[in-house]
Protein backbone atom coordinates (compact mmCIF):
# COMPACT_ATOMS: atom_id res chain seq x y z
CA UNK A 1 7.85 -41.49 37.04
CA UNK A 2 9.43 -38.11 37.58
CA UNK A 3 12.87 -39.97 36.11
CA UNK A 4 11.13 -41.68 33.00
CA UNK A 5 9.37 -37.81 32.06
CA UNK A 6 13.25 -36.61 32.40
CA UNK A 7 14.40 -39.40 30.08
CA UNK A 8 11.82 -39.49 27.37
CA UNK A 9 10.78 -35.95 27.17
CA UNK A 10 12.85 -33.26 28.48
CA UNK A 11 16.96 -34.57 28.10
CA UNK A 12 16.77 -34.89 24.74
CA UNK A 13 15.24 -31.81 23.63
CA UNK A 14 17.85 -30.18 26.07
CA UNK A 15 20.35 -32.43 23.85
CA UNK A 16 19.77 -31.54 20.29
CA UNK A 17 21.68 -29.66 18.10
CA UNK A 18 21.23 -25.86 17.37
CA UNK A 19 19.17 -25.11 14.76
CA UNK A 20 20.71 -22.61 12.18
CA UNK A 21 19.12 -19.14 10.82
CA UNK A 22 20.21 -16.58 8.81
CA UNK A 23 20.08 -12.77 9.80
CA UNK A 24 20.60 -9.80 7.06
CA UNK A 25 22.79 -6.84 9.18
CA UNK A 26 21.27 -4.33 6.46
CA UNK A 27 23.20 -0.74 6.62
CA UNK A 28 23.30 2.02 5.16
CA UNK A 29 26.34 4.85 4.50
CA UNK A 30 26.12 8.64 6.04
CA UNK A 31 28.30 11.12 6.35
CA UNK A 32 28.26 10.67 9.86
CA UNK A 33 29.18 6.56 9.64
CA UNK A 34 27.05 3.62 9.06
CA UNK A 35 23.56 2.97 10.28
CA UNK A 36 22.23 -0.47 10.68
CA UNK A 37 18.38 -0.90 9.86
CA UNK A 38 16.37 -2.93 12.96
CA UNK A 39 13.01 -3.95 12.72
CA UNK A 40 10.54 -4.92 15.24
CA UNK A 41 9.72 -9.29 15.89
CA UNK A 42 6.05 -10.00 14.73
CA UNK A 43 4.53 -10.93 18.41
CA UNK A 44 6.70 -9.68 20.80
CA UNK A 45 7.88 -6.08 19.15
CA UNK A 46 11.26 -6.26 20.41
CA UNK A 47 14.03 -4.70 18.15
CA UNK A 48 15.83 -7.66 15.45
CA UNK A 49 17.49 -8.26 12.69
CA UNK A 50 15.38 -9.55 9.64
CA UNK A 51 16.24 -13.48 10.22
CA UNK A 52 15.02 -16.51 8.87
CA UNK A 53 15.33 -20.15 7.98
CA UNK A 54 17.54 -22.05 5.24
CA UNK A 55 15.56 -22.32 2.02
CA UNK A 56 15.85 -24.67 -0.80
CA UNK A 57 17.65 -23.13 -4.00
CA UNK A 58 19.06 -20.02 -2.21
CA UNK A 59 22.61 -19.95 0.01
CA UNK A 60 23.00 -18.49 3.39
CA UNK A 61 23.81 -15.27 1.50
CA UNK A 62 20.74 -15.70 -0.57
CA UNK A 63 18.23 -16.12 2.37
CA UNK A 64 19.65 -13.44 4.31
CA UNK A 65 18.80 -11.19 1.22
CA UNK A 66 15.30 -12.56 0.50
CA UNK A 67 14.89 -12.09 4.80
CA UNK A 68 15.41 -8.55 4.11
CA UNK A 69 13.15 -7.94 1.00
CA UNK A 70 10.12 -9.77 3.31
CA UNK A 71 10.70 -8.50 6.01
CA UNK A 72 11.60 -4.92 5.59
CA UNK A 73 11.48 -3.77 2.26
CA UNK A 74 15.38 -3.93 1.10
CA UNK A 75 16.74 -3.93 -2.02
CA UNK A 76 20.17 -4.06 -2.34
CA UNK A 77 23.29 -4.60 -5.43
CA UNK A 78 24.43 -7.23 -3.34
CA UNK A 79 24.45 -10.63 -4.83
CA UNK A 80 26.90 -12.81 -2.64
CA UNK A 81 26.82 -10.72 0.60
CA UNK A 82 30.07 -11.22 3.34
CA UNK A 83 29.38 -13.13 6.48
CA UNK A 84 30.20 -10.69 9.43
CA UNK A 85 29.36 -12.99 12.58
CA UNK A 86 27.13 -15.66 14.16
CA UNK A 87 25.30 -15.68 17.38
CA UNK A 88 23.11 -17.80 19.18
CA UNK A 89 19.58 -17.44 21.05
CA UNK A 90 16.65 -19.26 22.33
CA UNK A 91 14.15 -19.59 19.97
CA UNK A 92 10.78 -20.05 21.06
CA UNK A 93 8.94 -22.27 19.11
CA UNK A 94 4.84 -22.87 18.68
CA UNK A 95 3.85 -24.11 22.01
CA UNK A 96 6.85 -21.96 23.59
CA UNK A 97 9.34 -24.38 22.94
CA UNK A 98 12.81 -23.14 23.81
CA UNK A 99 15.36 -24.08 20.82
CA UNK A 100 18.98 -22.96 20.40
CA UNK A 101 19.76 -21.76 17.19
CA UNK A 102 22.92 -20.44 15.66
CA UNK A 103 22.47 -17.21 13.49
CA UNK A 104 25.26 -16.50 10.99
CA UNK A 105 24.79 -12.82 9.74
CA UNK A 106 25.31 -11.29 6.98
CA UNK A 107 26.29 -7.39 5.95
CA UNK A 108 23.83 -5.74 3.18
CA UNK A 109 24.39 -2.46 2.06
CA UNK A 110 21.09 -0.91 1.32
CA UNK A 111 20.41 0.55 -2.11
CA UNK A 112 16.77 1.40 -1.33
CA UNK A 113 13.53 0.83 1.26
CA UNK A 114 10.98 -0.14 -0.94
CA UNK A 115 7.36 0.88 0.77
CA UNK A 116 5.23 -2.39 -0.51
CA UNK A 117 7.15 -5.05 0.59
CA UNK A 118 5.62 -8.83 2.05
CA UNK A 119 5.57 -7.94 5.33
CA UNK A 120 5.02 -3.87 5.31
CA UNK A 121 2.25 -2.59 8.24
CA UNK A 122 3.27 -6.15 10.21
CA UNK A 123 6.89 -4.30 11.92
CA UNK A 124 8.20 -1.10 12.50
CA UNK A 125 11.47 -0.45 10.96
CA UNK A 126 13.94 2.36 11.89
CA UNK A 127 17.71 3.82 11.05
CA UNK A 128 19.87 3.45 14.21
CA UNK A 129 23.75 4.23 14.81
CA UNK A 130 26.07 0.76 15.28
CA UNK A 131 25.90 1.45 19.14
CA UNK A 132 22.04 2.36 19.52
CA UNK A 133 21.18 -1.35 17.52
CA UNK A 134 23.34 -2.67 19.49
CA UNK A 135 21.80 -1.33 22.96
CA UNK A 136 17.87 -2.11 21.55
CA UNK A 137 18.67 -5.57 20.64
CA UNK A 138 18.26 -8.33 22.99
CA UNK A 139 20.82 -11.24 22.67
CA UNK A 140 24.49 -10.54 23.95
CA UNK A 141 26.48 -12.11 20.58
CA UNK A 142 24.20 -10.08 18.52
CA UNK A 143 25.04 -7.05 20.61
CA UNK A 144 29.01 -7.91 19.96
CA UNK A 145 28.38 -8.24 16.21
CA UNK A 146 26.80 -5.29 15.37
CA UNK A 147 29.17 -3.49 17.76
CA UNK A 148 31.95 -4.75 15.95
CA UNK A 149 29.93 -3.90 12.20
CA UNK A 150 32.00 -0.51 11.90
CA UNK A 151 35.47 -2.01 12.38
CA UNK A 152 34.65 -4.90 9.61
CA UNK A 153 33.15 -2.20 7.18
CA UNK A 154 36.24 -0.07 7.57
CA UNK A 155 38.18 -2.93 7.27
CA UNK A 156 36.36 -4.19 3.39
CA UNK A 157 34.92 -6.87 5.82
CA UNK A 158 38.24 -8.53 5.77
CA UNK A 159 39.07 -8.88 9.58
């Protein structure tokens, strides 16, 4: 029985492919070097990136900028913004299903934080150096590419 539950239920959920996301890296420039914008998940309040799912009509590009108006209020010049990475994490799903998904992220330079935005009073947003995002966040990749943000910026996001 305990062999048949393993077969039908568990090995191929353990087997599927990653699901994909997209995550906006939104930044701003100081005198002092870039900041990155983080933003607190809806239920569990730890520190993110504005992320979401592949829509229909929009590019990777496209959602990551429509992730960042909804979920934090940016507007931004940008209209085909460079990918700057990809990581992966477990996503819990309803039910607390665990699901790998692949993130590719993208950089947007802030123009402005609008204060009435979709999701406004639902997360806490907040300014943070390359390396303090990068110690609040969670996943490992993630970590690595907003760790590496600075170098690609410098760089005109060619490396």
């Amino acid at each position: 029985m305990l062999h048949t539950f393993w077969q039908t239920f568990i090995s191929p959920v353990l087997r599927r492919p990653a699901r994909f996301q997209v995550a906006a890296l939104c930044y701003r420039r100081t005198a002092e070097g870039p900041e990155v914008l983080v933003l607190t998940s809806l239920h569990t309040k730890r520190w993110i990136l504005p992320k979401g799912w592949p829509k229909t009509g929009l590019d990777a590009g496209g959602v990551a900028i429509e992730e960042a108006w909804e979920e934090a209020g940016v507007i931004t010049r940008d209209h085909k913004p460079p990918r700057i990475g990809r990581y992966r994490y477990v996503k819990r799903l309803r039910g607390g299903v665990p699901v790998a998904t692949e993130v590719d992220v993208f950089a947007i330079e802030v123009q402005k934080l609008h204060g009435d935005y979709p999701e406004v009073g639902r997360r806490e947003r907040r300014w943070m150096s390359p390396l303090e995002a990068a110690r609040a966040v969670d996943e490992p990749e993630l970590k690595e590419v907003i760790e590496r943000f600075p170098a690609k910026l410098q760089d005109g996001f060619r490396t």
